[in-house]
PDB file of N, CA and C in Angstrom:
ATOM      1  N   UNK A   1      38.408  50.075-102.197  1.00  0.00           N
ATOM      2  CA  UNK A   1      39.447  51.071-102.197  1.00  0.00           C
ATOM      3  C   UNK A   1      39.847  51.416-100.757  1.00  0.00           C
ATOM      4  N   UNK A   2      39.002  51.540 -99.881  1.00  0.00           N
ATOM      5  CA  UNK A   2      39.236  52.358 -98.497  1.00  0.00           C
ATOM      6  C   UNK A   2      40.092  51.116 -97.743  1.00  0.00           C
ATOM      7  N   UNK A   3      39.418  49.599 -98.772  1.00  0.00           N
ATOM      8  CA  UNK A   3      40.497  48.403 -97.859  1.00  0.00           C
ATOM      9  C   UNK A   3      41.972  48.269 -98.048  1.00  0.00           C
ATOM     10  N   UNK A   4      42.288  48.877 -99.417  1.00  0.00           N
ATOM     11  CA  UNK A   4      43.330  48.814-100.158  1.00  0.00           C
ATOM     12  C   UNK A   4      44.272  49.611 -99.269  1.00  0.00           C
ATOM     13  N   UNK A   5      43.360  50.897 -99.381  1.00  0.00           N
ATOM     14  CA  UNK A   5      44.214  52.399 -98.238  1.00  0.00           C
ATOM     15  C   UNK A   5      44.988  51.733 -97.525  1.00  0.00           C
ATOM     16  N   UNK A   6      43.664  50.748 -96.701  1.00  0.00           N
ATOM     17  CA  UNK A   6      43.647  50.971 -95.354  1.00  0.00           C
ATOM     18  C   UNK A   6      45.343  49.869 -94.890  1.00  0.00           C
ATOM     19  N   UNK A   7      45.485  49.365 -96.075  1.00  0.00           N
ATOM     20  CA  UNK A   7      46.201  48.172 -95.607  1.00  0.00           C
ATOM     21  C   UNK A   7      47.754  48.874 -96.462  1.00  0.00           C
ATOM     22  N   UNK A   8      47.652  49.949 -97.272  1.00  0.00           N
ATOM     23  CA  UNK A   8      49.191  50.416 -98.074  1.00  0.00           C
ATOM     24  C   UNK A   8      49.262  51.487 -97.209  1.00  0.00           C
ATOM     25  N   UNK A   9      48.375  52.407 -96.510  1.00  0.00           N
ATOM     26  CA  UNK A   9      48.933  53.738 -96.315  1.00  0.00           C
ATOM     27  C   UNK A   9      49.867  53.468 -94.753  1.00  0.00           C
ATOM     28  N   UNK A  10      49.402  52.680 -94.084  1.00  0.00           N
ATOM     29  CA  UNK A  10      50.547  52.338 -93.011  1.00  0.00           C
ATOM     30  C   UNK A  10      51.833  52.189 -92.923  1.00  0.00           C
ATOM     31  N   UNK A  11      52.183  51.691 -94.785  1.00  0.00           N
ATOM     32  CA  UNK A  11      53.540  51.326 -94.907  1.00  0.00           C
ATOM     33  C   UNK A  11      54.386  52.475 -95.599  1.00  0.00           C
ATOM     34  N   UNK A  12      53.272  53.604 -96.259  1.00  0.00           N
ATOM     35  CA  UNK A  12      53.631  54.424 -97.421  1.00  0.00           C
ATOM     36  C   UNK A  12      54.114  54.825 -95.876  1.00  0.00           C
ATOM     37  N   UNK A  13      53.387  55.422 -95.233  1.00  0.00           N
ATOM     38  CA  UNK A  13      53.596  56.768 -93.725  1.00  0.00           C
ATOM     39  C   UNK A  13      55.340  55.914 -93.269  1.00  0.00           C
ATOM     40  N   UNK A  14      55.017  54.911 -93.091  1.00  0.00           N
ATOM     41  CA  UNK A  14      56.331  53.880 -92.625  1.00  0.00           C
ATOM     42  C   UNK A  14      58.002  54.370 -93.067  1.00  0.00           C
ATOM     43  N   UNK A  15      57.220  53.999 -94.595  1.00  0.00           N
ATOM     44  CA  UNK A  15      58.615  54.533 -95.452  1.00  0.00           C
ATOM     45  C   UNK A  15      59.105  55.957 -95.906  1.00  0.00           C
ATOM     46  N   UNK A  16      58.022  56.773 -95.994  1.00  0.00           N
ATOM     47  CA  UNK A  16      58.673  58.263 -96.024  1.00  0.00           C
ATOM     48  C   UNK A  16      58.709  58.958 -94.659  1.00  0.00           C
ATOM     49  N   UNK A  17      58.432  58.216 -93.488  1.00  0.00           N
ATOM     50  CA  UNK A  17      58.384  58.514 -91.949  1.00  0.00           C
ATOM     51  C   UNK A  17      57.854  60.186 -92.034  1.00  0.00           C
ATOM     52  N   UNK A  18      56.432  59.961 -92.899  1.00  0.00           N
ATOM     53  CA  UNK A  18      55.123  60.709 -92.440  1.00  0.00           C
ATOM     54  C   UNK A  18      53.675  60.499 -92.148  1.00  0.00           C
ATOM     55  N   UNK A  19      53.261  60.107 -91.258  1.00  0.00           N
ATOM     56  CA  UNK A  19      52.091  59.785 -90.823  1.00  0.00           C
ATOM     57  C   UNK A  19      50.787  60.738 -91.478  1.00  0.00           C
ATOM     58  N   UNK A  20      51.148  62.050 -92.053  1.00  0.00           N
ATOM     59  CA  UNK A  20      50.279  62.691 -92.424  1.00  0.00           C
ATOM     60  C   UNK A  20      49.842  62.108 -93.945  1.00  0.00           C
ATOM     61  N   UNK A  21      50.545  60.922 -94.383  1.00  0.00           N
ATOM     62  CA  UNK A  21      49.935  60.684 -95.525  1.00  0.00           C
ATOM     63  C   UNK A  21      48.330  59.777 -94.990  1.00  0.00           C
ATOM     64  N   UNK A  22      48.219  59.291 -93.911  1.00  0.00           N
ATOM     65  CA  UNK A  22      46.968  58.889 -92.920  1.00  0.00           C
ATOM     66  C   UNK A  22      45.726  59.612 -93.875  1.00  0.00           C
ATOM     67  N   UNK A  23      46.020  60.826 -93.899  1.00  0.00           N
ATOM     68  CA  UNK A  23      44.896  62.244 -94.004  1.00  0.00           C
ATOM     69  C   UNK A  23      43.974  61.766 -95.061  1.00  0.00           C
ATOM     70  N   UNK A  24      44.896  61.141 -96.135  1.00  0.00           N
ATOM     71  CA  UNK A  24      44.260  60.834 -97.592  1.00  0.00           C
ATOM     72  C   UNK A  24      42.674  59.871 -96.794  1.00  0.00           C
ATOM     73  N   UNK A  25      42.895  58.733 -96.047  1.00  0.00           N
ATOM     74  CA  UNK A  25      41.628  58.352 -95.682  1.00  0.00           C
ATOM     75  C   UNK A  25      40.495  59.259 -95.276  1.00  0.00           C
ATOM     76  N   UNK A  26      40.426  60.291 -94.652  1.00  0.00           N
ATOM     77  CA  UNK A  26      39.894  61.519 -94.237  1.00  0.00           C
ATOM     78  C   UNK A  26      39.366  61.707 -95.133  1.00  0.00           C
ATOM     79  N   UNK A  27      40.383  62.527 -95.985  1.00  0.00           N
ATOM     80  CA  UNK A  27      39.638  63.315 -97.429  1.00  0.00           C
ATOM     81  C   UNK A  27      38.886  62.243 -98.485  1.00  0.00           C
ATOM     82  N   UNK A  28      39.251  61.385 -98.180  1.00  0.00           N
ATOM     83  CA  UNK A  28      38.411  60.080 -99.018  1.00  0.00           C
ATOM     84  C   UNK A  28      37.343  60.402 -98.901  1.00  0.00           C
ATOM     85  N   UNK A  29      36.775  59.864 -97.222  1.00  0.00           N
ATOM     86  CA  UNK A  29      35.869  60.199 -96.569  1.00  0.00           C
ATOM     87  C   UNK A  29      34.923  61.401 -96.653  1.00  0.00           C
ATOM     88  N   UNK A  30      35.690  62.322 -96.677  1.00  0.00           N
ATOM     89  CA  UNK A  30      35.014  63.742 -96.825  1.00  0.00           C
ATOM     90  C   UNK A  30      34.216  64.081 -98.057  1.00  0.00           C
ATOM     91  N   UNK A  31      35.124  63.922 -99.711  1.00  0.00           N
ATOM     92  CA  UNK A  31      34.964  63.876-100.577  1.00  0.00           C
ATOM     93  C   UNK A  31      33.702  62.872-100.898  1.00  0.00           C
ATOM     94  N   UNK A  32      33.697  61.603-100.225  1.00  0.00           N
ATOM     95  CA  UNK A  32      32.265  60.747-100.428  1.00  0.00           C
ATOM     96  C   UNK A  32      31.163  60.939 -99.698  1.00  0.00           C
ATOM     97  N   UNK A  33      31.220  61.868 -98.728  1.00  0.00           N
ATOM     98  CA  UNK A  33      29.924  62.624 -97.942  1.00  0.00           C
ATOM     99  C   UNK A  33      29.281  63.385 -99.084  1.00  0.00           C
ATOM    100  N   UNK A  34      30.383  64.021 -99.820  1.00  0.00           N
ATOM    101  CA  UNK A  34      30.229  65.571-100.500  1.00  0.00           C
ATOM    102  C   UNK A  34      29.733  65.031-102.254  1.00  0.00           C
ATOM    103  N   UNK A  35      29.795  63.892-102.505  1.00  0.00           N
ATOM    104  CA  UNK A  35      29.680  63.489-104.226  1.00  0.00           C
ATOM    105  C   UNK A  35      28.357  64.613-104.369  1.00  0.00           C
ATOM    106  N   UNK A  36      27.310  63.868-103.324  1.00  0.00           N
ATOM    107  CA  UNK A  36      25.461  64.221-104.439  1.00  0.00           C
ATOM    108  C   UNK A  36      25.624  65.890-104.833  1.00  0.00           C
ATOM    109  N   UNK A  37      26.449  66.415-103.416  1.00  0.00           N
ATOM    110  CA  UNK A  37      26.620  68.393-103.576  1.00  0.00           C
ATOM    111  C   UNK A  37      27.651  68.768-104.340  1.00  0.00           C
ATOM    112  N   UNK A  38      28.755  67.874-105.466  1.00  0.00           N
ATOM    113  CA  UNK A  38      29.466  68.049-105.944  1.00  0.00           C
ATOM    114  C   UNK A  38      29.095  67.750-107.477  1.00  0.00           C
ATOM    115  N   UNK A  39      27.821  66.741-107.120  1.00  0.00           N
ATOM    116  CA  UNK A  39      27.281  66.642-108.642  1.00  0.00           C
ATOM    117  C   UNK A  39      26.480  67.724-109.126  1.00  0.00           C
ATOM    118  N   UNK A  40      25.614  68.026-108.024  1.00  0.00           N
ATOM    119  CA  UNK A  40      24.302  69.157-108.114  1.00  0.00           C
ATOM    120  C   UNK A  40      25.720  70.247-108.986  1.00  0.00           C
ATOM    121  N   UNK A  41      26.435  70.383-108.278  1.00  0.00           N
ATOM    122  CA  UNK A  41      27.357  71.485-108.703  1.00  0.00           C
ATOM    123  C   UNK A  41      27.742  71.295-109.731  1.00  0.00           C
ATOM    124  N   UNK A  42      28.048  70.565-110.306  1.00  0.00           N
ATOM    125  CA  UNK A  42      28.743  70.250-111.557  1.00  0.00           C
ATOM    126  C   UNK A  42      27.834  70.674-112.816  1.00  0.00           C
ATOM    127  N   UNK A  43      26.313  69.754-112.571  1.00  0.00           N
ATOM    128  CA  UNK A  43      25.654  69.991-113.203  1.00  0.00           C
ATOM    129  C   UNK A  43      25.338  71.545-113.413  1.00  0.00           C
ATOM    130  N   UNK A  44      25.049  71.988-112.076  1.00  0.00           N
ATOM    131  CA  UNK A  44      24.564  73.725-112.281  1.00  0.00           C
ATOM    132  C   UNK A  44      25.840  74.628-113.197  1.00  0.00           C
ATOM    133  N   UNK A  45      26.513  73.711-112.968  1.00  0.00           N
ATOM    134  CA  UNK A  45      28.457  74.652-114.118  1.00  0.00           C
ATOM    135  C   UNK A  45      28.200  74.365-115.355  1.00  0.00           C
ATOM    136  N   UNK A  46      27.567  73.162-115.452  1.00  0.00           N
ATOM    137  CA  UNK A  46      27.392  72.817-116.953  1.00  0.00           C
ATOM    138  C   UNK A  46      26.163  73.522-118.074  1.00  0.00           C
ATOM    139  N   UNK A  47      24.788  73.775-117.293  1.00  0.00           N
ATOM    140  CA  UNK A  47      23.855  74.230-116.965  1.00  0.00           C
ATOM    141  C   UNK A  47      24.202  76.773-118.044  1.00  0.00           C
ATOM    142  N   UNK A  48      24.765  76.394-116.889  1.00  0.00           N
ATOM    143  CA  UNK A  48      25.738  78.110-116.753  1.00  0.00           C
ATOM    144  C   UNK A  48      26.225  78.400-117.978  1.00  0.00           C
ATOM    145  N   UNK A  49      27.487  77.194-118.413  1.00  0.00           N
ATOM    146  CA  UNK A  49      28.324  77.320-119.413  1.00  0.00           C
ATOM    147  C   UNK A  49      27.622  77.336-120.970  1.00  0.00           C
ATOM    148  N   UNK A  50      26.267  76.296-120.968  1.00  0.00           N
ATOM    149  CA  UNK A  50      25.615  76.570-121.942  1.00  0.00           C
ATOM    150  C   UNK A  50      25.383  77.271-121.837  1.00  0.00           C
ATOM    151  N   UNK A  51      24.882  78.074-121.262  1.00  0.00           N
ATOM    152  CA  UNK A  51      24.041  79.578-121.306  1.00  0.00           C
ATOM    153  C   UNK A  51      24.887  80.534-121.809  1.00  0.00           C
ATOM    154  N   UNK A  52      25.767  80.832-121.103  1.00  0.00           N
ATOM    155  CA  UNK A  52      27.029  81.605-121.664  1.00  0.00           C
ATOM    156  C   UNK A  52      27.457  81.059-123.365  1.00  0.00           C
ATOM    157  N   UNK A  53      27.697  79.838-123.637  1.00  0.00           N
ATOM    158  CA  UNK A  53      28.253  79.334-124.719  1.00  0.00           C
ATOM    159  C   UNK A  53      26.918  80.148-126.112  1.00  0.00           C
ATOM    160  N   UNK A  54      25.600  79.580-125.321  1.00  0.00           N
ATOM    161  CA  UNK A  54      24.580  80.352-126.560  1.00  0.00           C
ATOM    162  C   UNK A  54      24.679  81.925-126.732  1.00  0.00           C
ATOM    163  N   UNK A  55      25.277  82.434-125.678  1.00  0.00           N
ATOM    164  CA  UNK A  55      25.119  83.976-125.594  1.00  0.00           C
ATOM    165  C   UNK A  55      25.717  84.164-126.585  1.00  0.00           C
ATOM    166  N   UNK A  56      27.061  83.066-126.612  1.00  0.00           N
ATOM    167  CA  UNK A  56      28.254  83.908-127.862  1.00  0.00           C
ATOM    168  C   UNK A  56      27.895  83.373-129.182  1.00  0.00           C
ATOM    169  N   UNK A  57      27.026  82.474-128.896  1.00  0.00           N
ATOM    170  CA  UNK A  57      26.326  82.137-130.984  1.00  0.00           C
ATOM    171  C   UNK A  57      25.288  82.744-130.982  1.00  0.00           C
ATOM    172  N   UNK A  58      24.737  83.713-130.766  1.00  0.00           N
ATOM    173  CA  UNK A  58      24.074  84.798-130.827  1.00  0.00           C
ATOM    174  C   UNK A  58      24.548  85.432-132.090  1.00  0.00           C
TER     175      UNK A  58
END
């Protein structure tokens, strides 16, 4: 994927003459530092929501 970017987003920035579409590699980046603390999180939401969900079949 990041090769795919790396080789369309030069032309996307090209043709709408904005370079800030660049950024998307960044946040790629950022977002794949962040998965394992985005899973922990997910899980702990899911975790929560049961809890809450049994409160109301009570």
């Amino acid at each position: 994927m990041r090769e795919k970017l790396n080789e369309t987003l030069p032309k996307i920035c090209a043709y709408f003459g904005q370079p800030d579409f660049m950024k998307v590699l960044a946040e790629l980046e950022k977002y794949h530092r962040n998965v394992a603390k985005h899973h922990r999180e997910f899980l702990e939401t899911q975790r929560i929501w049961a809890k809450i969900m049994e409160h109301f079949t009570l």
